[in-house]
PDB file of N, CA and C in Angstrom:
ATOM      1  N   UNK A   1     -24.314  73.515  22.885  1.00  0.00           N
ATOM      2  CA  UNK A   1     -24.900  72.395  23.597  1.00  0.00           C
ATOM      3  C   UNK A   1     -25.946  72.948  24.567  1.00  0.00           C
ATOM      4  N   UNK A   2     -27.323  72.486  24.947  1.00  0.00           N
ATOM      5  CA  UNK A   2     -28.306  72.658  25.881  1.00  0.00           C
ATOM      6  C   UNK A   2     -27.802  72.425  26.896  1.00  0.00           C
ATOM      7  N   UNK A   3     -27.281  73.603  27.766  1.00  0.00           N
ATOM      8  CA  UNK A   3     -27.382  73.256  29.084  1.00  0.00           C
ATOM      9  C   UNK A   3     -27.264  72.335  29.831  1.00  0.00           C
ATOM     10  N   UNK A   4     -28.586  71.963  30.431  1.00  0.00           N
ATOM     11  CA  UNK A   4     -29.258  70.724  30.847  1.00  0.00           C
ATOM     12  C   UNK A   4     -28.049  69.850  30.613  1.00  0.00           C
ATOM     13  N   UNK A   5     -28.294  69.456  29.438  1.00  0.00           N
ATOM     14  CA  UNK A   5     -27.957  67.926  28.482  1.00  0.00           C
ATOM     15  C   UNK A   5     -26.185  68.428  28.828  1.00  0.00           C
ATOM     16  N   UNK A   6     -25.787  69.399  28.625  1.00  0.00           N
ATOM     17  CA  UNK A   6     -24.390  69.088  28.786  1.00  0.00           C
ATOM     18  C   UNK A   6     -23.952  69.109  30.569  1.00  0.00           C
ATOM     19  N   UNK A   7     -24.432  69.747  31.386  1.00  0.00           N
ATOM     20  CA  UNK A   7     -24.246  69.194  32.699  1.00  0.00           C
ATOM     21  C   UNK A   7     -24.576  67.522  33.066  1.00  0.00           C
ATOM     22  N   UNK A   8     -25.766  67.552  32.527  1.00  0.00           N
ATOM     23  CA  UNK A   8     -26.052  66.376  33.026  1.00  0.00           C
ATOM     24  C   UNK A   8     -25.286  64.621  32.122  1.00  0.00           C
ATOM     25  N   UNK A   9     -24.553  65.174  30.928  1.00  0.00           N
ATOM     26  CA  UNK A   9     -23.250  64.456  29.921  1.00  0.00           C
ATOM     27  C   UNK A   9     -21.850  64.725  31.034  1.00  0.00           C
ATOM     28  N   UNK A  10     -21.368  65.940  31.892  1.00  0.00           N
ATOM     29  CA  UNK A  10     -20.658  66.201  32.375  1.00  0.00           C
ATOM     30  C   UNK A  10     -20.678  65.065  33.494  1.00  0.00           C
ATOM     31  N   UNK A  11     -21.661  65.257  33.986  1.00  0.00           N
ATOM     32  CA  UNK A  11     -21.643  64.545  35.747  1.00  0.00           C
ATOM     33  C   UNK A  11     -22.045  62.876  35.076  1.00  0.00           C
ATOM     34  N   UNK A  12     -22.226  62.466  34.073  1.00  0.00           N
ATOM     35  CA  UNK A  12     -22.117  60.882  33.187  1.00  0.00           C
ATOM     36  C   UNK A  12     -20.626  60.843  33.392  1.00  0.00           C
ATOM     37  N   UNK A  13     -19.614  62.066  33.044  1.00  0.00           N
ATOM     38  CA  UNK A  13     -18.215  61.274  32.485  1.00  0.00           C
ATOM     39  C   UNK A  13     -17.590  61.305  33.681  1.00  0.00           C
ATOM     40  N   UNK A  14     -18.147  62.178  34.729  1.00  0.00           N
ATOM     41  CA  UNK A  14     -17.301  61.815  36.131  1.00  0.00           C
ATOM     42  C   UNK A  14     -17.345  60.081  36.653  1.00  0.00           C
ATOM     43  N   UNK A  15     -18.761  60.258  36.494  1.00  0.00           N
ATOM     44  CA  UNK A  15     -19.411  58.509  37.034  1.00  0.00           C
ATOM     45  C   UNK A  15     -18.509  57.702  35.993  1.00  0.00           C
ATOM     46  N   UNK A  16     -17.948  57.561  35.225  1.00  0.00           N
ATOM     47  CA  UNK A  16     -18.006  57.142  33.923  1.00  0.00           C
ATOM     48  C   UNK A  16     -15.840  57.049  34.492  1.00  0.00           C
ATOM     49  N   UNK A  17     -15.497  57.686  34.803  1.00  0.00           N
ATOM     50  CA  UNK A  17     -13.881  58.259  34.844  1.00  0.00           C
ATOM     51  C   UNK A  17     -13.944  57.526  36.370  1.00  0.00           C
ATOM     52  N   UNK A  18     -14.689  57.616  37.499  1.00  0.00           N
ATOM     53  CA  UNK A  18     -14.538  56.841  38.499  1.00  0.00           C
ATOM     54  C   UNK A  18     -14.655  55.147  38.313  1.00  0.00           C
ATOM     55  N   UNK A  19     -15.691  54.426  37.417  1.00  0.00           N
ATOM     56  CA  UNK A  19     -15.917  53.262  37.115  1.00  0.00           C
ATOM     57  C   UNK A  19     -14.753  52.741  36.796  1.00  0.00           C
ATOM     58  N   UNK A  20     -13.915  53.771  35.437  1.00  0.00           N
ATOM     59  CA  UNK A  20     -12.835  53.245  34.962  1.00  0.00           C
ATOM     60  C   UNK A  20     -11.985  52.928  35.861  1.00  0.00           C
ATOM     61  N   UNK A  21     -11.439  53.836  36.917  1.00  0.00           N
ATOM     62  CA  UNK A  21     -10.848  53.720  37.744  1.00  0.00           C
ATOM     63  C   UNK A  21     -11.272  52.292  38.529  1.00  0.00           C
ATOM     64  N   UNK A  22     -12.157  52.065  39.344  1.00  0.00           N
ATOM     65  CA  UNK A  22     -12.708  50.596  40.122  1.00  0.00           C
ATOM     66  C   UNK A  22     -12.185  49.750  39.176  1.00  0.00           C
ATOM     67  N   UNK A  23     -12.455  49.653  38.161  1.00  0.00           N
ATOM     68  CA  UNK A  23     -12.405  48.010  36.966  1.00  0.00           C
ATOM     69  C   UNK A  23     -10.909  48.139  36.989  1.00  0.00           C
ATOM     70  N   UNK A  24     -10.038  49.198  37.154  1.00  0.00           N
ATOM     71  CA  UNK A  24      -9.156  48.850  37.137  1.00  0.00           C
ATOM     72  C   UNK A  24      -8.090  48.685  38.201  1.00  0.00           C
ATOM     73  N   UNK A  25      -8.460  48.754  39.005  1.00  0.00           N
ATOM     74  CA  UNK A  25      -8.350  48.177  40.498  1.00  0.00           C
ATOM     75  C   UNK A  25      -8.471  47.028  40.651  1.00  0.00           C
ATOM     76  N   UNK A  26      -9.809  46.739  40.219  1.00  0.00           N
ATOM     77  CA  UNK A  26     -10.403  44.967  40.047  1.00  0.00           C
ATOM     78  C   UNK A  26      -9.934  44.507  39.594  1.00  0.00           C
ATOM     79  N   UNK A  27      -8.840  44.801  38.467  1.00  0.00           N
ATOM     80  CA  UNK A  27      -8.356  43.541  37.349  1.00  0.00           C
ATOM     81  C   UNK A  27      -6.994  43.820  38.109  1.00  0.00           C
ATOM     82  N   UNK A  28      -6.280  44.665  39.029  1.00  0.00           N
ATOM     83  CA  UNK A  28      -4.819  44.694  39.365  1.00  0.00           C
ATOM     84  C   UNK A  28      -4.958  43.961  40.381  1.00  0.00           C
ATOM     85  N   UNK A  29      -6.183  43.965  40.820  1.00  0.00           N
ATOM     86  CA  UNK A  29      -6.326  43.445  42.477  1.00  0.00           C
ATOM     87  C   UNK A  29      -7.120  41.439  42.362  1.00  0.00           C
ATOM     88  N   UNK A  30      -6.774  41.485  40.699  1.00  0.00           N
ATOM     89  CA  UNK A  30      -7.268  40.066  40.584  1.00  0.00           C
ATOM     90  C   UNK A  30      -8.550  39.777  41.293  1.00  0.00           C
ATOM     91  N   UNK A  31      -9.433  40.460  41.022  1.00  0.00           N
ATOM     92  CA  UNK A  31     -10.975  40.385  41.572  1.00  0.00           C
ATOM     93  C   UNK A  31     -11.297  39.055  40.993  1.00  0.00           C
ATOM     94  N   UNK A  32     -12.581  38.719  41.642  1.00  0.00           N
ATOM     95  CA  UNK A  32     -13.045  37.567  40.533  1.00  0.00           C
ATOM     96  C   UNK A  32     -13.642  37.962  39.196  1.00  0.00           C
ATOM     97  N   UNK A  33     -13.838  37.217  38.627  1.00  0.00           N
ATOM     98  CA  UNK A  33     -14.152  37.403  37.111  1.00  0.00           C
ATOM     99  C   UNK A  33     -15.207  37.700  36.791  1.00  0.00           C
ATOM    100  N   UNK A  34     -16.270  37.147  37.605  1.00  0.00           N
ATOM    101  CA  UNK A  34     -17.526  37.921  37.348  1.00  0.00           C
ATOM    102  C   UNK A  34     -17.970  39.119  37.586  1.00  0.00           C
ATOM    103  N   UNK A  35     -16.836  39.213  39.159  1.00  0.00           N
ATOM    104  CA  UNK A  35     -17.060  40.837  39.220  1.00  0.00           C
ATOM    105  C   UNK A  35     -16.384  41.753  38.592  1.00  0.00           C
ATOM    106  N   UNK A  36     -15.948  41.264  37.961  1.00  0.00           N
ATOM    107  CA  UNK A  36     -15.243  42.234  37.264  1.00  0.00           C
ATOM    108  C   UNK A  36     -15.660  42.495  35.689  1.00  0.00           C
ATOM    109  N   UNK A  37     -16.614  41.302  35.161  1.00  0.00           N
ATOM    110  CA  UNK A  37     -17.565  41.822  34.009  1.00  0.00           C
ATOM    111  C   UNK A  37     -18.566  42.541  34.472  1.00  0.00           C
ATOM    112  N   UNK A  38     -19.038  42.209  35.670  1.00  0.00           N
ATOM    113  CA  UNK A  38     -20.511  43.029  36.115  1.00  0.00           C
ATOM    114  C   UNK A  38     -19.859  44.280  36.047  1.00  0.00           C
ATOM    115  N   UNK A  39     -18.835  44.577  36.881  1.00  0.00           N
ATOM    116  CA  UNK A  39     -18.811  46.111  36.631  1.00  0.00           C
ATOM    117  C   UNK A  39     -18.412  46.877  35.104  1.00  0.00           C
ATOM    118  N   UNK A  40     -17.644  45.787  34.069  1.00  0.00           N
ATOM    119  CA  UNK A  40     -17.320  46.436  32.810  1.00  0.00           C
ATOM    120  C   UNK A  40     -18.996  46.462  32.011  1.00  0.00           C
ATOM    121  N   UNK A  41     -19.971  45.214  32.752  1.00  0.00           N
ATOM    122  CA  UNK A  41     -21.066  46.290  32.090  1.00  0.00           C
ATOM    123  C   UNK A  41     -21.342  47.108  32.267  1.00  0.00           C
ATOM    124  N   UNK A  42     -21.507  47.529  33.844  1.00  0.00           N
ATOM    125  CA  UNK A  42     -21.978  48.614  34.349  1.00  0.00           C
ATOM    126  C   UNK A  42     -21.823  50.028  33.489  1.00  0.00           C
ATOM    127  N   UNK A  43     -20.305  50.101  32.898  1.00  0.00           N
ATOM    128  CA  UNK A  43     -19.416  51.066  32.405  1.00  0.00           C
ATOM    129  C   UNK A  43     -20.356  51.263  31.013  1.00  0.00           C
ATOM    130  N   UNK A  44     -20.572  49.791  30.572  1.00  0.00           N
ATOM    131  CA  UNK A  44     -21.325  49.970  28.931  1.00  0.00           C
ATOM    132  C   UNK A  44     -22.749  50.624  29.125  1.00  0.00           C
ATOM    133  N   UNK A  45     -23.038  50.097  29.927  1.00  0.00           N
ATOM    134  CA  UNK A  45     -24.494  51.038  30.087  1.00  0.00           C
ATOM    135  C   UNK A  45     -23.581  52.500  30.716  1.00  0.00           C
ATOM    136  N   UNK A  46     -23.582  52.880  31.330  1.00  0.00           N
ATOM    137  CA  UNK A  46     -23.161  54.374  31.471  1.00  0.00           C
ATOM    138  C   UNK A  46     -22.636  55.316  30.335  1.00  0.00           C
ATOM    139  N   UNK A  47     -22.179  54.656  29.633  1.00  0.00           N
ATOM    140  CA  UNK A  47     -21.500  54.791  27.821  1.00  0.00           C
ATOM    141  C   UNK A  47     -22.784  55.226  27.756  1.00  0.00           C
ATOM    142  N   UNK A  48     -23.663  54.189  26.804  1.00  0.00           N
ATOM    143  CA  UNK A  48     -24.564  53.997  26.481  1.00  0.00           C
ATOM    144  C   UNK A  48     -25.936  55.104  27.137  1.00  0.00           C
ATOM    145  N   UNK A  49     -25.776  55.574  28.166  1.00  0.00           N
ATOM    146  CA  UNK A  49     -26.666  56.334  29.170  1.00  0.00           C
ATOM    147  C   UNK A  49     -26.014  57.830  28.181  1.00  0.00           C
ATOM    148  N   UNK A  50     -24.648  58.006  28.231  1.00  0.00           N
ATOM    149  CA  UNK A  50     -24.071  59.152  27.729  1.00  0.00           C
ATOM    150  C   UNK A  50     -23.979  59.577  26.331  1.00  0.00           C
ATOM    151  N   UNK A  51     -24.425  58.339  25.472  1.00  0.00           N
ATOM    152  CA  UNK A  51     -24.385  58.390  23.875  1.00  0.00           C
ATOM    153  C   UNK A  51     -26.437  58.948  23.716  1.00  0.00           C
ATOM    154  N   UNK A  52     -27.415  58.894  24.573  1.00  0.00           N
ATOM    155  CA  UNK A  52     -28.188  58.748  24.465  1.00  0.00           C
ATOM    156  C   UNK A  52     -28.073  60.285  24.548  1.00  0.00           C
ATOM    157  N   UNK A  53     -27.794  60.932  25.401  1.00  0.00           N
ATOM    158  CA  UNK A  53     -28.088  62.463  26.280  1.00  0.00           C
ATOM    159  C   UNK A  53     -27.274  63.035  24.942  1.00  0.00           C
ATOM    160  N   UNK A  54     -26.052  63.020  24.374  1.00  0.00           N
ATOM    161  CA  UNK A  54     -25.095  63.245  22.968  1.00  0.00           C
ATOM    162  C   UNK A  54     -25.984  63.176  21.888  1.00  0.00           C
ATOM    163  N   UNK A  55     -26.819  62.544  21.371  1.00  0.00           N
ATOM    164  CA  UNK A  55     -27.527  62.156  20.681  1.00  0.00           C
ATOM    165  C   UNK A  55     -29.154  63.030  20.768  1.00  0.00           C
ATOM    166  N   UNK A  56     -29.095  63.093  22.065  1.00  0.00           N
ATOM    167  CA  UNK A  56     -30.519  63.787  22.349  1.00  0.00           C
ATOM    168  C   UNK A  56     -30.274  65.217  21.989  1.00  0.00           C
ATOM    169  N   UNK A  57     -29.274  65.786  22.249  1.00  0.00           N
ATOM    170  CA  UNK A  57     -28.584  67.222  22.473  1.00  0.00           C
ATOM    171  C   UNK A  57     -28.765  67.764  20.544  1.00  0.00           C
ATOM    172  N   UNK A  58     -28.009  66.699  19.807  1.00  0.00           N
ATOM    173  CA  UNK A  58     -27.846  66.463  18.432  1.00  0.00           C
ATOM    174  C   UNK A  58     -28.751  66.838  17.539  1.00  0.00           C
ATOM    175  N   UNK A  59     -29.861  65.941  18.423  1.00  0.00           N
ATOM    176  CA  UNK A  59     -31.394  66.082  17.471  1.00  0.00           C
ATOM    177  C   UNK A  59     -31.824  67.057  17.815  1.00  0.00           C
ATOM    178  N   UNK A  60     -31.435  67.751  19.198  1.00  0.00           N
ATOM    179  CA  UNK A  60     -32.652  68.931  19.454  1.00  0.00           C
ATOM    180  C   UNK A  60     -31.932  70.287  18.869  1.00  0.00           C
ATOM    181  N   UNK A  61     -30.696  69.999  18.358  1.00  0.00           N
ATOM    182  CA  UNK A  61     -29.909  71.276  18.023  1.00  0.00           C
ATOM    183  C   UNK A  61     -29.643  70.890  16.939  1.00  0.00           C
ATOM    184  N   UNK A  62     -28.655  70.494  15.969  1.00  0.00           N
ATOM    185  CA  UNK A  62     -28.179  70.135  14.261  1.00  0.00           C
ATOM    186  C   UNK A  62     -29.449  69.512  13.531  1.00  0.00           C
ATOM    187  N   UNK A  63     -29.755  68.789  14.294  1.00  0.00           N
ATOM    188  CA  UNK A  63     -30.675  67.484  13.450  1.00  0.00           C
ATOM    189  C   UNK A  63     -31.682  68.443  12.734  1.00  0.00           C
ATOM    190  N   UNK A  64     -32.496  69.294  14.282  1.00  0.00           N
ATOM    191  CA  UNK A  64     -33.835  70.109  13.554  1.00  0.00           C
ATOM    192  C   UNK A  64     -33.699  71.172  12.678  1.00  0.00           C
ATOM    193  N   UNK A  65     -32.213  71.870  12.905  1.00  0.00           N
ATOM    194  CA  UNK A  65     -32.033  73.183  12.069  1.00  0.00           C
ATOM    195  C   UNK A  65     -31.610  72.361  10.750  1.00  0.00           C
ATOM    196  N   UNK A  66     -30.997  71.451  10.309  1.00  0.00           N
ATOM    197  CA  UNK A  66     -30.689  70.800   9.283  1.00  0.00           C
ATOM    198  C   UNK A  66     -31.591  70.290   8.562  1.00  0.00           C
ATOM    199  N   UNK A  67     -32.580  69.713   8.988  1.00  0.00           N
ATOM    200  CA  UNK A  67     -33.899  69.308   8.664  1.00  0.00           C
ATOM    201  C   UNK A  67     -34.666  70.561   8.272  1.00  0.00           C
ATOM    202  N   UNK A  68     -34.770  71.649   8.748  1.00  0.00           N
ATOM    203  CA  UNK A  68     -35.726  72.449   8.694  1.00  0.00           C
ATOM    204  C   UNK A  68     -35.034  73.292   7.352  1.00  0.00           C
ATOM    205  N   UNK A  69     -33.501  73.258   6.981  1.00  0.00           N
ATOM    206  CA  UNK A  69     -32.697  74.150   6.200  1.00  0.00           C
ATOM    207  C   UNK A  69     -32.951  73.210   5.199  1.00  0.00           C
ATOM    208  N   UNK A  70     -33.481  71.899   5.170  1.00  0.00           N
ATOM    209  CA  UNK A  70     -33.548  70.693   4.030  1.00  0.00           C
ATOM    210  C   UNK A  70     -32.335  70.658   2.828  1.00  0.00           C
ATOM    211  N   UNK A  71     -32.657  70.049   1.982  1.00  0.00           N
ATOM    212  CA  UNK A  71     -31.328  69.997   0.466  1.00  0.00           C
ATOM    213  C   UNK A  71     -30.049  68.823   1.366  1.00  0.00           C
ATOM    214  N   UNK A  72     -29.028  69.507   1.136  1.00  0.00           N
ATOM    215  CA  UNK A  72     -27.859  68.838   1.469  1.00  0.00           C
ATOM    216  C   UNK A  72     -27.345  68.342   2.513  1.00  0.00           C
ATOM    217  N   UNK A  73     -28.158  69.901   3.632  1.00  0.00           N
ATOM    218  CA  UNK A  73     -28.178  69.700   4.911  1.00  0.00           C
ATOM    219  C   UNK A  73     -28.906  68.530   5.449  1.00  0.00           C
ATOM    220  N   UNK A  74     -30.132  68.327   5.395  1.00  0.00           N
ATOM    221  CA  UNK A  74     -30.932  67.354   5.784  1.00  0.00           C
ATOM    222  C   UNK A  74     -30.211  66.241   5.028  1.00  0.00           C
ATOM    223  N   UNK A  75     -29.793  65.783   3.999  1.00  0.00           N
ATOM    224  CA  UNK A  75     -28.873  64.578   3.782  1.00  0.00           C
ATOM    225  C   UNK A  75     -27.831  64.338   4.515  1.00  0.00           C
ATOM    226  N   UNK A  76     -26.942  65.051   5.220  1.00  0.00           N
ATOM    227  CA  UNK A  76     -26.080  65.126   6.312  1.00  0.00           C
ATOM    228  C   UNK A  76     -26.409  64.516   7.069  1.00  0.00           C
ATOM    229  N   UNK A  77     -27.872  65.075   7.736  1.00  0.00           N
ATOM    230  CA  UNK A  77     -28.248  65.177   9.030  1.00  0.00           C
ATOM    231  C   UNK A  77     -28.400  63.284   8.956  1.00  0.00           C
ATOM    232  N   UNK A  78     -29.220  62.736   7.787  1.00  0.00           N
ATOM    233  CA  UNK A  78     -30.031  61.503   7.916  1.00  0.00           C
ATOM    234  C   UNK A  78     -28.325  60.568   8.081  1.00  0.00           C
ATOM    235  N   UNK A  79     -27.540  61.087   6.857  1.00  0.00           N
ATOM    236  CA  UNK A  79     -26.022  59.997   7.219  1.00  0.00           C
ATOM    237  C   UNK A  79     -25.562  60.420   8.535  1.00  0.00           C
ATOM    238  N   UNK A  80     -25.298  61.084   9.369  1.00  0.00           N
ATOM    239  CA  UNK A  80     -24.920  61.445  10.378  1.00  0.00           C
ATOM    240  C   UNK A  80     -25.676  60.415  11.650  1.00  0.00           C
ATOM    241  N   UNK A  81     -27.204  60.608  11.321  1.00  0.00           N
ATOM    242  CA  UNK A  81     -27.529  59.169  12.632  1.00  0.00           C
ATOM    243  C   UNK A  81     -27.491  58.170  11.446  1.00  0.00           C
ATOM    244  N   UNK A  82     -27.357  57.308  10.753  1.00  0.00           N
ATOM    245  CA  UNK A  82     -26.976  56.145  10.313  1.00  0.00           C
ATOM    246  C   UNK A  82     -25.383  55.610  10.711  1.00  0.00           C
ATOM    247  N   UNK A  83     -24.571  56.753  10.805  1.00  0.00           N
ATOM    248  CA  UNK A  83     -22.983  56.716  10.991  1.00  0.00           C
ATOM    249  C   UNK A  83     -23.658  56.055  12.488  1.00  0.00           C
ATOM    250  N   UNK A  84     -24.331  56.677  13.340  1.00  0.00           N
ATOM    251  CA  UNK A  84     -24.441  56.884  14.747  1.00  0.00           C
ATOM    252  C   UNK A  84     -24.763  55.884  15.240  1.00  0.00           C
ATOM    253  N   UNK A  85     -25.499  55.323  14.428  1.00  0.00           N
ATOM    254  CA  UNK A  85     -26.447  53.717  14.904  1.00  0.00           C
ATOM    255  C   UNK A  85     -25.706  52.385  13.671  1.00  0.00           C
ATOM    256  N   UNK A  86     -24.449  52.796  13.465  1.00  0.00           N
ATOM    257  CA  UNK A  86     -23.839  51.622  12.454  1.00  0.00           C
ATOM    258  C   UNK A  86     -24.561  51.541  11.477  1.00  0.00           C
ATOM    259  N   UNK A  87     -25.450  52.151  11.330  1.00  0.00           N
ATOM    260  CA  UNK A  87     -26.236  51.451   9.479  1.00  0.00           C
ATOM    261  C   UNK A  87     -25.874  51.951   8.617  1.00  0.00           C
ATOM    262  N   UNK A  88     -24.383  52.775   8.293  1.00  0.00           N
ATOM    263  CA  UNK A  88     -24.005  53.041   6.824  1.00  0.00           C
ATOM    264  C   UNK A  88     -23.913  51.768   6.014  1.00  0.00           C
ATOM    265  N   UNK A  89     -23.219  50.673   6.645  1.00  0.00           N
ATOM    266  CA  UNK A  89     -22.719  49.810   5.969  1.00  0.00           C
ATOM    267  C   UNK A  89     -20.759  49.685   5.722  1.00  0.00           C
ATOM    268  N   UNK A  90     -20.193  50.756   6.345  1.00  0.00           N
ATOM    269  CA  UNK A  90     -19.012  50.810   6.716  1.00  0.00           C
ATOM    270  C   UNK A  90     -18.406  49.970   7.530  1.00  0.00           C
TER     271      UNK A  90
END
């Protein structure tokens, strides 16, 4: 993993492990309901913030050596982001 991209995936799952924690405070502590979706989005975007940096890491390391090794590998590589973005059809 790059460096970078995995510190900066690291300090996502802290933010990410504290959120969980709040929402679930909020729902024991019978918050109101809206606040308590605002913050379960909050969580989806932070997901979503962390699937991006996972993904970025992916392409700049498997994706290009797989691509560049072409044949079977590069068929991997292309089902591998289709798995990633739901478009197998599974």
């Amino acid at each position: 993993m790059i460096e970078d991209i995995q510190k900066r995936a690291l300090h996502r799952t802290r933010i990410l492990e504290g959120q969980l924690r709040g929402l679930g405070r909020m729902i024991e502590n019978e918050d109101y309901c809206m606040d308590i979706i605002t913050q379960s989005r909050a969580i989806q975007r932070s997901l979503e913030s962390l699937n991006r940096l996972l993904l970025e890491n992916h392409l700049r390391t498997h994706v290009t050596h797989m691509f560049e090794h072409g044949g079977d590998d590069r068929e991997q590589a292309v089902e591998e982001l289709l798995r990633a973005f739901d478009f197998d059809g599974r």
